[in-house]
N, C-alpha and C. Protein backbone atom coordinates (compact mmCIF):
# COMPACT_ATOMS: atom_id res chain seq x y z
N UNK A 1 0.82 -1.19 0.00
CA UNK A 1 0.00 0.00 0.00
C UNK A 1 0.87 1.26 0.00
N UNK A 2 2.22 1.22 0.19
CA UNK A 2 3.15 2.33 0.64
C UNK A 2 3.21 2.67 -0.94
N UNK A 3 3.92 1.77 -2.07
CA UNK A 3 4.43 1.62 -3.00
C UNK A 3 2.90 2.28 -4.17
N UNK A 4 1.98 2.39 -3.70
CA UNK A 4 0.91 2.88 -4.34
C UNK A 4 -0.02 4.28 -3.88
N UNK A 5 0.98 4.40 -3.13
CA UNK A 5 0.45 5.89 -2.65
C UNK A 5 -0.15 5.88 -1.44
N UNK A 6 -1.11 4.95 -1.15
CA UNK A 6 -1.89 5.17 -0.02
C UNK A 6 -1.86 5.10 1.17
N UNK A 7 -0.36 4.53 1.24
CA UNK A 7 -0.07 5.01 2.80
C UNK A 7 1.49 5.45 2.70
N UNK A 8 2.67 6.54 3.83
CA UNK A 8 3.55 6.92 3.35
C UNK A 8 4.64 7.16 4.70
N UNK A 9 5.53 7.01 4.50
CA UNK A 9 6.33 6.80 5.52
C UNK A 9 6.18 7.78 6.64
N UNK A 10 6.18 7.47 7.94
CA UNK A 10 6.22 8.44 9.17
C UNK A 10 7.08 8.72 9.59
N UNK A 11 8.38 7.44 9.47
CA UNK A 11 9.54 7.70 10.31
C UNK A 11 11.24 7.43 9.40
N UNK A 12 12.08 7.96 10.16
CA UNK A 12 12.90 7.68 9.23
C UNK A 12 13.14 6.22 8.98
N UNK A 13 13.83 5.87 7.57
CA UNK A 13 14.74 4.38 7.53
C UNK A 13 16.22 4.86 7.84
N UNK A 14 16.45 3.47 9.03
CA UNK A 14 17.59 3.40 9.20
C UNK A 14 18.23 2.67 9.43
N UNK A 15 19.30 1.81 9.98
CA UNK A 15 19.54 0.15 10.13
C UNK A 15 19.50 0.27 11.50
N UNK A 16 19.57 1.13 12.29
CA UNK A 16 19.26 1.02 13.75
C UNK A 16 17.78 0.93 14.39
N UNK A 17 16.90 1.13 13.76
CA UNK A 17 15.83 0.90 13.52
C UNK A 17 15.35 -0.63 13.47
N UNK A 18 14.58 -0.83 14.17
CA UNK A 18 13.81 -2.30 13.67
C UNK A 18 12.25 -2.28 13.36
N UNK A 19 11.79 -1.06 13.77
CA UNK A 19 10.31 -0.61 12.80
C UNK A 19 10.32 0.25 12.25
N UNK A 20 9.23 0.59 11.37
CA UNK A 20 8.97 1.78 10.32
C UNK A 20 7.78 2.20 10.66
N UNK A 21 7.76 3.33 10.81
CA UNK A 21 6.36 4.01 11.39
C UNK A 21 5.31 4.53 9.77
N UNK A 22 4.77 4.02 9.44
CA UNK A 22 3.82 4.39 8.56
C UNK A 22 2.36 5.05 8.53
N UNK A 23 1.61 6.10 7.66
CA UNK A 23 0.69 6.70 7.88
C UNK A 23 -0.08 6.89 6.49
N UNK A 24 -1.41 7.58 6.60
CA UNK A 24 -1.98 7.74 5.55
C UNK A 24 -1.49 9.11 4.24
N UNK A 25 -1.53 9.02 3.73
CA UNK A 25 -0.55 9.79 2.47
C UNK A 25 -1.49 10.81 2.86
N UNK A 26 -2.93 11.38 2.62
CA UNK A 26 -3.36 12.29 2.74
C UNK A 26 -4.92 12.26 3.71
N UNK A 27 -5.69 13.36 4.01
CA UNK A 27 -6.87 13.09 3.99
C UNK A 27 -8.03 12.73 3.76
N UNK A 28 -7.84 12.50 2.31
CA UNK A 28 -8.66 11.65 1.10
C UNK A 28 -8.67 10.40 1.82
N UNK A 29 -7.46 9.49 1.53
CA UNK A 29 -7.02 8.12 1.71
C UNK A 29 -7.14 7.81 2.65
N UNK A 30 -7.71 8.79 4.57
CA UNK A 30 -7.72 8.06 5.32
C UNK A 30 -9.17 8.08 5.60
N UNK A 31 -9.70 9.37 4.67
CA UNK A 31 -11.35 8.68 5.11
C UNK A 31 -11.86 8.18 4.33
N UNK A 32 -11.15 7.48 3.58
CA UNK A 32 -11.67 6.28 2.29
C UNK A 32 -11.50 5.05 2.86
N UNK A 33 -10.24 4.53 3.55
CA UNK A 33 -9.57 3.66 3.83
C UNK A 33 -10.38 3.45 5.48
N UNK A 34 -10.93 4.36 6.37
CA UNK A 34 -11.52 4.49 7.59
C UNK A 34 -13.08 3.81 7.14
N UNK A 35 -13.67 4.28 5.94
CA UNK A 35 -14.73 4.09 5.56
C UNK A 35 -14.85 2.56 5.15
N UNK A 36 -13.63 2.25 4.79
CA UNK A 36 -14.17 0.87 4.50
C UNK A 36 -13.59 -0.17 5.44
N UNK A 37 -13.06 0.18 6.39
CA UNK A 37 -12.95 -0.56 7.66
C UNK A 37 -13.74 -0.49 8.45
N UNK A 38 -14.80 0.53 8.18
CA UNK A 38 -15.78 0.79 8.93
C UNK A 38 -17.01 -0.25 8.57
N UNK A 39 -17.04 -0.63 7.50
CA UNK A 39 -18.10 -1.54 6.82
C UNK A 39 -18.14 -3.05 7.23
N UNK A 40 -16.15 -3.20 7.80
CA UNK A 40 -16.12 -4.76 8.35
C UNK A 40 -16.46 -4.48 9.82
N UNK A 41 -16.42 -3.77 10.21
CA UNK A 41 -15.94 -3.44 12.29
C UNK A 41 -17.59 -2.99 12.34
N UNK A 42 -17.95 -2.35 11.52
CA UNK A 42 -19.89 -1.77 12.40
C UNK A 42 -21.02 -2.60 12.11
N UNK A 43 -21.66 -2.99 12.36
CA UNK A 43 -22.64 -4.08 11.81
C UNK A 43 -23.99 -3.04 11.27
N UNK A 44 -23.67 -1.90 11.78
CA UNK A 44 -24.88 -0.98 11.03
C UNK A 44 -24.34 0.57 11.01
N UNK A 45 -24.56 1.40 10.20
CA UNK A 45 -24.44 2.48 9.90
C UNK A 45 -24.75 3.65 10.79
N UNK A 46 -24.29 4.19 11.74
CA UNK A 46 -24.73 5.52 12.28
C UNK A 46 -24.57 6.19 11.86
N UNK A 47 -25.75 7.28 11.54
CA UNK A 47 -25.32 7.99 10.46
C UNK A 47 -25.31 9.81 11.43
N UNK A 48 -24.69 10.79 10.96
CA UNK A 48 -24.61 11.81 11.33
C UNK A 48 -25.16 12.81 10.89
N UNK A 49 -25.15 12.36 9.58
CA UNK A 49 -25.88 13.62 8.80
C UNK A 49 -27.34 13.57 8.25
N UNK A 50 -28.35 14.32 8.85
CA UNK A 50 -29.63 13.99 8.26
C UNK A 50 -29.92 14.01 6.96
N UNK A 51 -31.54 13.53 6.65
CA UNK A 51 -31.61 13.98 5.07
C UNK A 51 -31.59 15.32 4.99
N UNK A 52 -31.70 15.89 5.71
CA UNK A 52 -32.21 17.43 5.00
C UNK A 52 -30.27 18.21 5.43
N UNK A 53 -29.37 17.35 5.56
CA UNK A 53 -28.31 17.98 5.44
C UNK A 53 -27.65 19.02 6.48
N UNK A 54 -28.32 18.31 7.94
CA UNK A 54 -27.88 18.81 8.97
C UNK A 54 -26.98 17.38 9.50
N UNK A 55 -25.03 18.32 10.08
CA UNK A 55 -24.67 17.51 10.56
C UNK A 55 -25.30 17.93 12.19
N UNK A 56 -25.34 16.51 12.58
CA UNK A 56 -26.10 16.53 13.87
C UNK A 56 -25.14 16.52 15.35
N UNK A 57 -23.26 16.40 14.74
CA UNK A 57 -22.11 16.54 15.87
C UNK A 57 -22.90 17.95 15.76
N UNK A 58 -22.65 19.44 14.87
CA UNK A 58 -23.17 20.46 15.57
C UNK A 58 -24.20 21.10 15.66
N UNK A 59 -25.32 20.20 15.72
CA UNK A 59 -26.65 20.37 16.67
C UNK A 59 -27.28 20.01 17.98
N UNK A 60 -26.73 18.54 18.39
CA UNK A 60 -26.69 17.79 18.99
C UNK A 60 -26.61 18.37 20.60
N UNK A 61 -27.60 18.25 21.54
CA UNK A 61 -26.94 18.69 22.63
C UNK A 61 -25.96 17.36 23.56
N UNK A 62 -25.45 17.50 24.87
CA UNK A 62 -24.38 16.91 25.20
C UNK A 62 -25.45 15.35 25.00
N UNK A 63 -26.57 15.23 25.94
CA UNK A 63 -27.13 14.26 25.98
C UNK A 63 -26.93 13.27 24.31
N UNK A 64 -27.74 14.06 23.54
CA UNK A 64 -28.02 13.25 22.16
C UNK A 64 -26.21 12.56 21.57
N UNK A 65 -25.16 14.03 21.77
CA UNK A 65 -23.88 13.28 21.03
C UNK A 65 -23.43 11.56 21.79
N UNK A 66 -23.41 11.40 23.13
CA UNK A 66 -23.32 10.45 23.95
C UNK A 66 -24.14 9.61 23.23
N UNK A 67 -25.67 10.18 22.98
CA UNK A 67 -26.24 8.62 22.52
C UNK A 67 -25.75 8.03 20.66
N UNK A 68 -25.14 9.32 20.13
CA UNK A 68 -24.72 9.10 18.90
C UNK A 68 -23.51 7.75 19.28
N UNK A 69 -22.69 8.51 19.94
CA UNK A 69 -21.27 7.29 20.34
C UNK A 69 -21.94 6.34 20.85
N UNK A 70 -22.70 6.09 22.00
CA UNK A 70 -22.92 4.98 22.23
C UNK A 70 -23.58 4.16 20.77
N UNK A 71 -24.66 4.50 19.83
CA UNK A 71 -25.09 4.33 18.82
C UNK A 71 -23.80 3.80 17.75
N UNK A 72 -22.47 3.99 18.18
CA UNK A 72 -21.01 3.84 17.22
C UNK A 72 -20.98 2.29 18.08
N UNK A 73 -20.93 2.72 19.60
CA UNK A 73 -20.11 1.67 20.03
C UNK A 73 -20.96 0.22 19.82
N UNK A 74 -22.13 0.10 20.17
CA UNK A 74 -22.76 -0.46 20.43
C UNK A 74 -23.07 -1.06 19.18
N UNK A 75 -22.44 -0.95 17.66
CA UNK A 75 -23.09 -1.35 16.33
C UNK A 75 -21.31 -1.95 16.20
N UNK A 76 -20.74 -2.19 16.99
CA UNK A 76 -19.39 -2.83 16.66
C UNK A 76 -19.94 -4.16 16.36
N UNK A 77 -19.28 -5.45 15.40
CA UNK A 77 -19.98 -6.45 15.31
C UNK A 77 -19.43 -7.23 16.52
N UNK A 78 -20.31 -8.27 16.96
CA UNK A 78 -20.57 -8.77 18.36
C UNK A 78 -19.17 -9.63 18.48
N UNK A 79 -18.76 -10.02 17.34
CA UNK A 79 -17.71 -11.15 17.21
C UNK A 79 -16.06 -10.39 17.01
N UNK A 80 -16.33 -9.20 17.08
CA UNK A 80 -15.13 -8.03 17.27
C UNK A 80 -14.95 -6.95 18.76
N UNK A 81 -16.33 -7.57 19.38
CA UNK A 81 -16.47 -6.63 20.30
C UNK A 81 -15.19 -6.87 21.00
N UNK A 82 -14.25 -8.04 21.39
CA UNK A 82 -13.06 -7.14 22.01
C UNK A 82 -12.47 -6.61 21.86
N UNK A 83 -12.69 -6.19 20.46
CA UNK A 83 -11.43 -4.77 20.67
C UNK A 83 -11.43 -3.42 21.13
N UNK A 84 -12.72 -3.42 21.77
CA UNK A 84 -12.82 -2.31 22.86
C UNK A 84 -12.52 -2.94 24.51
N UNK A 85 -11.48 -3.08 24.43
CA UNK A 85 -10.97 -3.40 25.76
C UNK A 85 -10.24 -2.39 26.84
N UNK A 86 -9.79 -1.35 26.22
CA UNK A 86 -9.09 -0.05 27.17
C UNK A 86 -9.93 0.89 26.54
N UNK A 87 -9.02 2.06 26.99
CA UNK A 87 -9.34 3.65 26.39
C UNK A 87 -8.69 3.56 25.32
N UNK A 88 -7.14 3.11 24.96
CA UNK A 88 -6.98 3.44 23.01
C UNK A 88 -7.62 2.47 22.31
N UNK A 89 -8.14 1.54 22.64
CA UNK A 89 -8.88 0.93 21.29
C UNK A 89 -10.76 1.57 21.44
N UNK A 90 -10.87 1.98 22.51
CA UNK A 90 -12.22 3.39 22.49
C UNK A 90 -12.13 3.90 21.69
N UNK A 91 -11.01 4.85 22.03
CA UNK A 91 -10.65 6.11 20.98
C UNK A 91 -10.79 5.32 19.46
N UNK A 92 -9.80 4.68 19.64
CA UNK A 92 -9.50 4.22 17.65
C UNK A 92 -10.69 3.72 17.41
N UNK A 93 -11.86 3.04 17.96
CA UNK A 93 -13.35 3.05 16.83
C UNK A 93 -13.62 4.10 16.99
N UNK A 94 -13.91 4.92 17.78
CA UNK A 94 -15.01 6.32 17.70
C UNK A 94 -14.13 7.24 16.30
N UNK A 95 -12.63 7.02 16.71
CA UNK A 95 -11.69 7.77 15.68
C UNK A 95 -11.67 7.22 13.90
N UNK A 96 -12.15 6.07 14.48
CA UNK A 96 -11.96 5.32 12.44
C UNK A 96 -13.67 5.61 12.06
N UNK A 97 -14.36 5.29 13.37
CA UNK A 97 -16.02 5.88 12.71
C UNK A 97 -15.76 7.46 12.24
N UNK A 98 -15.45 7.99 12.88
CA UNK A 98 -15.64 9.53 12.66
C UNK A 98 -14.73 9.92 11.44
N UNK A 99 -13.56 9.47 11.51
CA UNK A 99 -13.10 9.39 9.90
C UNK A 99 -13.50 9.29 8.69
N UNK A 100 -13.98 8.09 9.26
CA UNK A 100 -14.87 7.45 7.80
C UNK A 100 -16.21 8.55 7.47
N UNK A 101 -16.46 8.95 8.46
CA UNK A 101 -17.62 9.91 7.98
C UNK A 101 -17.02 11.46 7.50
N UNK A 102 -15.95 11.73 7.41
CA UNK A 102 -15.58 13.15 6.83
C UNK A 102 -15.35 13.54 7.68
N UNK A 103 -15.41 13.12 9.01
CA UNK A 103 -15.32 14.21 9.97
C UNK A 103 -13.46 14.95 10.65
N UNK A 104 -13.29 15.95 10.53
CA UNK A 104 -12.31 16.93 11.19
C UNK A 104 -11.85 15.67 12.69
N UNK A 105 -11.54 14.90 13.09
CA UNK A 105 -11.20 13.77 14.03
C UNK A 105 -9.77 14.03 14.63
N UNK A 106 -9.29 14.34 15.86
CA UNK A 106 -8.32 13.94 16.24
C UNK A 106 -8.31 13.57 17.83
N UNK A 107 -6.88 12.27 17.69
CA UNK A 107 -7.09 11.57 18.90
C UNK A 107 -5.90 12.25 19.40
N UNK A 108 -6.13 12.32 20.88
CA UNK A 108 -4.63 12.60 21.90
C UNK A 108 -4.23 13.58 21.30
N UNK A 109 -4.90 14.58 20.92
CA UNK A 109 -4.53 16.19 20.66
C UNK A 109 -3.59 17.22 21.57
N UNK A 110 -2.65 16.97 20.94
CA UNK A 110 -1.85 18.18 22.34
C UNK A 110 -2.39 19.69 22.23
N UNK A 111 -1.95 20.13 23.18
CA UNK A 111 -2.39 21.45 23.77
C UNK A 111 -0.58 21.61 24.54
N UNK A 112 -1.03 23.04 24.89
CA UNK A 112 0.25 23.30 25.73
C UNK A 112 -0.15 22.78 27.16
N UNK A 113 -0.78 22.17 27.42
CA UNK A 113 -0.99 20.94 28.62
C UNK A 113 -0.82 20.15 28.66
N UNK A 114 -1.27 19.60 27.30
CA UNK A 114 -1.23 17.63 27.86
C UNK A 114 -2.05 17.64 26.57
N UNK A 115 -2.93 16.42 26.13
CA UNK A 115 -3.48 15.78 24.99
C UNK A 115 -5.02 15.48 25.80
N UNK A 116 -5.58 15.69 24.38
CA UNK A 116 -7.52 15.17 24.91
C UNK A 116 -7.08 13.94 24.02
N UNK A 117 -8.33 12.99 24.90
CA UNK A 117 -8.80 12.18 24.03
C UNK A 117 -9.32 12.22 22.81
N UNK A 118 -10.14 12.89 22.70
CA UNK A 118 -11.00 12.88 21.12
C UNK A 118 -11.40 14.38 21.04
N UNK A 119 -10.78 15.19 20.04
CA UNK A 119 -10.89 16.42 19.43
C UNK A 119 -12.00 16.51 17.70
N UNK A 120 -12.68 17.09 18.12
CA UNK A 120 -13.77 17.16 16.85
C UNK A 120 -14.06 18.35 16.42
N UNK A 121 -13.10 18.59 15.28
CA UNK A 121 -13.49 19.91 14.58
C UNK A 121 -13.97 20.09 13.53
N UNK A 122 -15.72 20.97 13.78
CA UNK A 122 -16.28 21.06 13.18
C UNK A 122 -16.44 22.44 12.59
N UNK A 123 -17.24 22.98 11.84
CA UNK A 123 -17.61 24.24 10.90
C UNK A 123 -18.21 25.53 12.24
N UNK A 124 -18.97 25.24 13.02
CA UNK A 124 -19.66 26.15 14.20
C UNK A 124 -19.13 25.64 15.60
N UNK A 125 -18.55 24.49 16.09
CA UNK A 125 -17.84 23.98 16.89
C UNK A 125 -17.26 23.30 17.27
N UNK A 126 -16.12 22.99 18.15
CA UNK A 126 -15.62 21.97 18.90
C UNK A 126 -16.15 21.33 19.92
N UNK A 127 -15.72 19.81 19.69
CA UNK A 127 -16.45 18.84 20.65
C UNK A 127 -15.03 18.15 21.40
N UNK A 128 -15.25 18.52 22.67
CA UNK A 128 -13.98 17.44 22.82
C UNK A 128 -14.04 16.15 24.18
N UNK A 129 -13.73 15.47 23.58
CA UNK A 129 -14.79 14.15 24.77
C UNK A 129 -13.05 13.37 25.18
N UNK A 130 -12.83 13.96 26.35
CA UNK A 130 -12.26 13.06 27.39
C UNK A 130 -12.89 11.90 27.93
N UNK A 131 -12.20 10.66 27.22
CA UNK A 131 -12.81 9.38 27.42
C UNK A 131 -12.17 8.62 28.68
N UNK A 132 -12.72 7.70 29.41
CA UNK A 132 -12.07 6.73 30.71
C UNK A 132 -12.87 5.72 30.31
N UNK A 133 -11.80 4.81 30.59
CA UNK A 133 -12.48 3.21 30.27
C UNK A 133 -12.65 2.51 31.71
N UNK A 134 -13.68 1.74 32.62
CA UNK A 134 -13.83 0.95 33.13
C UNK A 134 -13.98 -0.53 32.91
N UNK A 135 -13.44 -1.47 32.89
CA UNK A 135 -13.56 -2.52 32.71
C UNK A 135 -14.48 -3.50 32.93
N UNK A 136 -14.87 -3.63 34.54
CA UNK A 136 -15.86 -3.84 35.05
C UNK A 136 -17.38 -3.01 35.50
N UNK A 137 -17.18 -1.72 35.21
CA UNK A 137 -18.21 -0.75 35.64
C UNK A 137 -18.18 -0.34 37.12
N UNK A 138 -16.89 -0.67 37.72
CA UNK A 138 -17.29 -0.54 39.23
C UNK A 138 -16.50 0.90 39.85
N UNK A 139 -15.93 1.51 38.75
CA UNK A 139 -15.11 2.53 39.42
C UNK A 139 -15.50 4.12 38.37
N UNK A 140 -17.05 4.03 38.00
CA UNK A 140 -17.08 4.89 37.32
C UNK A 140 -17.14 6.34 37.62
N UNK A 141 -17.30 6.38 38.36
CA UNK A 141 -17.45 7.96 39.48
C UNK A 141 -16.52 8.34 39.41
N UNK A 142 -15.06 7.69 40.15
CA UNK A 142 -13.86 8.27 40.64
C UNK A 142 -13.49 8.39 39.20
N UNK A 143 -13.38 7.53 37.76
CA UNK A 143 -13.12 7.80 36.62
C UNK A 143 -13.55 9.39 35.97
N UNK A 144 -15.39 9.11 36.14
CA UNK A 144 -15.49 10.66 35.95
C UNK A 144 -14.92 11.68 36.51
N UNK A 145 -14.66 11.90 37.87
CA UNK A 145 -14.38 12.88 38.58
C UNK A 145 -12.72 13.14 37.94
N UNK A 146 -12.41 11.98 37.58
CA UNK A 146 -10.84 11.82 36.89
C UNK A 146 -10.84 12.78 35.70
N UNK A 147 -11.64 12.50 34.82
CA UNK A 147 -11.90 13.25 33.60
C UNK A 147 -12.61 14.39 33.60
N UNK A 148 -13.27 14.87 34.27
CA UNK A 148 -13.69 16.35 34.52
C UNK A 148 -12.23 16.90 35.07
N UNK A 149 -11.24 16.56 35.98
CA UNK A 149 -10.88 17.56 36.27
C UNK A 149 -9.18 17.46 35.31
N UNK A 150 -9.04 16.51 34.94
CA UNK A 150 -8.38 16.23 33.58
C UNK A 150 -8.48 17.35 32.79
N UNK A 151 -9.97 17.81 32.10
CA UNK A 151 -10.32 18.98 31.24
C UNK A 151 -10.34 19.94 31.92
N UNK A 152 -10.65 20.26 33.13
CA UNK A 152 -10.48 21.88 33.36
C UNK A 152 -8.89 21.88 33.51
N UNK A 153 -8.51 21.06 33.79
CA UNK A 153 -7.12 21.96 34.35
C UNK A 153 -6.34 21.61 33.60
N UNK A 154 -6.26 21.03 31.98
CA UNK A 154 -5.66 20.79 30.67
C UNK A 154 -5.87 21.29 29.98
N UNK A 155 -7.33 22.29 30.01
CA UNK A 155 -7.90 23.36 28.91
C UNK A 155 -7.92 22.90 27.97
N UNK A 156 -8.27 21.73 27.58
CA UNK A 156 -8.58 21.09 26.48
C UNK A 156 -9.45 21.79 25.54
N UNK A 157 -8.93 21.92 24.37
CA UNK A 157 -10.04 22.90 23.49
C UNK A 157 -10.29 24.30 23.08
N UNK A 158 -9.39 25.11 23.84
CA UNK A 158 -9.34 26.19 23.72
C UNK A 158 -8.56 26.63 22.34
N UNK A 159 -7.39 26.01 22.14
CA UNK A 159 -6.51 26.31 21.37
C UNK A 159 -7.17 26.53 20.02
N UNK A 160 -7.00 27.80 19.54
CA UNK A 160 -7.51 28.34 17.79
C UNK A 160 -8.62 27.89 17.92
N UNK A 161 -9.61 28.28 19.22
CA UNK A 161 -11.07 27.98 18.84
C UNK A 161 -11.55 28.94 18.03
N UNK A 162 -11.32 29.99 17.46
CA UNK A 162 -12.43 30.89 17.20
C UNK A 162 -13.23 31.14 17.40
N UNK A 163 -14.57 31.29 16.47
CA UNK A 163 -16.06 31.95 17.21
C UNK A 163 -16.48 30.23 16.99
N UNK A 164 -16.55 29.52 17.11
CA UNK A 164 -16.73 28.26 17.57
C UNK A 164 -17.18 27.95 18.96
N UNK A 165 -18.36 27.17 19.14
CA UNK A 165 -18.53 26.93 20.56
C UNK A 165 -17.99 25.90 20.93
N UNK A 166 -17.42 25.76 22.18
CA UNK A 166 -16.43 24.53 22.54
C UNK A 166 -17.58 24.04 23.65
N UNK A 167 -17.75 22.53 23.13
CA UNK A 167 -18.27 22.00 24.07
C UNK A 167 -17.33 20.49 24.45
N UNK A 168 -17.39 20.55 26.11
CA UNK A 168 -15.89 19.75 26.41
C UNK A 168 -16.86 18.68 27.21
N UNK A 169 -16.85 17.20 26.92
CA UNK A 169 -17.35 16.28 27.80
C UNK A 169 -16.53 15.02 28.10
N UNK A 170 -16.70 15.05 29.70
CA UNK A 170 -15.98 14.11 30.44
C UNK A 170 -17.24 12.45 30.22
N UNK A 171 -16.56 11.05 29.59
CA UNK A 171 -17.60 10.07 29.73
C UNK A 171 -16.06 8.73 30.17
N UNK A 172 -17.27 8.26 31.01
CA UNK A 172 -16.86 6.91 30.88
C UNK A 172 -17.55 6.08 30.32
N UNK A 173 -16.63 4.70 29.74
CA UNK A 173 -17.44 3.76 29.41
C UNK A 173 -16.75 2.11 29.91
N UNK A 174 -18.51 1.62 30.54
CA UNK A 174 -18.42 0.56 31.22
C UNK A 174 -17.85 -0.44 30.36
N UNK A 175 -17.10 -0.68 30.19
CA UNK A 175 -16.46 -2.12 29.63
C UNK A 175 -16.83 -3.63 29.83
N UNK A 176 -18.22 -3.59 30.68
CA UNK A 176 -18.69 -5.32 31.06
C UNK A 176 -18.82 -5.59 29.69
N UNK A 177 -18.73 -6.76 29.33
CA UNK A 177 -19.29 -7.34 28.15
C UNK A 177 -21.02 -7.12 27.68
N UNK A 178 -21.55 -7.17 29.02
CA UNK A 178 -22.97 -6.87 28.49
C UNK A 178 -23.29 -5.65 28.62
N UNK A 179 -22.64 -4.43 28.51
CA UNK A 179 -23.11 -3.03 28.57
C UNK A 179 -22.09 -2.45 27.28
N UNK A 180 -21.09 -2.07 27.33
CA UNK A 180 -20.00 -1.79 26.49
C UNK A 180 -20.16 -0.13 25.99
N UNK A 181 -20.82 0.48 26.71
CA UNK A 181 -21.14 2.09 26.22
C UNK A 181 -21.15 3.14 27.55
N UNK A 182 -21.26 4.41 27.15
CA UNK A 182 -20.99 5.42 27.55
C UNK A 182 -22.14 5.33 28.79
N UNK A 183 -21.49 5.18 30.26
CA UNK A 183 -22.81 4.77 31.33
C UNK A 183 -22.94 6.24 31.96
N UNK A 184 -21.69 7.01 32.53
CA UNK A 184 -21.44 8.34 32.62
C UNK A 184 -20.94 9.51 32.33
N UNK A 185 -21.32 10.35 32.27
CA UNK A 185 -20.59 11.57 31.57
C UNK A 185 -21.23 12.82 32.34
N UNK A 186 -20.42 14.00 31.76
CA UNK A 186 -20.63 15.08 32.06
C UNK A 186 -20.39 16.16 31.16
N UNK A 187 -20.63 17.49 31.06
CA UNK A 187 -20.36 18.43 30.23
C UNK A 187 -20.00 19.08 31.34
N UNK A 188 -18.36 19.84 30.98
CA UNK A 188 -17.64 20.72 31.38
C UNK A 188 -18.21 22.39 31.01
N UNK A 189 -18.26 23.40 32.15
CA UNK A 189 -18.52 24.55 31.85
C UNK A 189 -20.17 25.04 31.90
């Protein structure tokens, strides 16, 4: 895929080296290539954008985006569901769904603080969802309280917001096998 364009070196070659860091050549190719990984990994389509051509990341209040992701997580096919086992394989479906749909997506976004989980830049605003994974569901509180104060005091989101509204949400998600979605959250501010 390197040798054909569609994906292109990240890191240097060197003989001291024993991996090669590789990436997508452009933005085209990774929400083409997101899109159709998305077709083996989702068993159904969430879709974002209505018919009448509203995207619904910036309409959506905090409640509805949560039920959009959970609506991502929850359409993983049943026989792939472990690969939501931590917070980076969270991130990387919500990040290859949101790809695949056109969307402005970035994971572990630095700031002059530290990195968000999931940065979403859109046309009227930013969304930025500090994610915590529970495994069992039993420590979701102290997780939230983890991730609320994660975002205030990392200022996640601020950076080149413009006239953009920043909306910043702290979620966890229960990791039991029989729940696998967003059980708590909060909106920052």
């Amino acid at each position: 895929m390197c040798q054909t364009g569609y994906l292109t070196l990240k890191s240097d070659i060197n003989q001291n080296r024993s991996k090669i860091l590789l990436g997508f050549a452009n933005r085209e190719v990774s929400t083409a290539l997101c899109r159709l990984l998305g077709l083996k990994l989702f068993s159904n389509t969430v879709e974002i954008v209505t018919y009448s051509n509203v995207n619904l990341l910036e309409t959506s209040t905090t409640e509805e985006l949560i039920e959009i992701f959970n609506s991502v997580l929850t359409s993983v096919v049943y026989d792939r569901n472990p690969v939501i086992r931590d917070e980076p394989s969270l991130r990387a479906i919500l990040h290859v769904y949101l790809m695949g749909k056109g969307v402005d997506v970035r994971a572990e976004q630095h700031n002059f603080k530290g990195r968000s989980g999931i940065l979403i830049n859109l046309d009227n605003r930013r969304i930025v969802l500090e994610l915590k994974f529970s495994k069992d569901g039993h420590d979701v509180n102290s997780l939230l309280d983890e991730a609320v104060k994660q975002i205030k005091e990392k200022e996640y989101g601020i950076e080149n917001l413009g006239n953009r509204e920043l909306i910043q949400i702290s979620a966890v998600v229960d990791g039991s096998d029989n729940i696998r979605k967003i059980t708590e959250f909060k909106q920052i501010g």
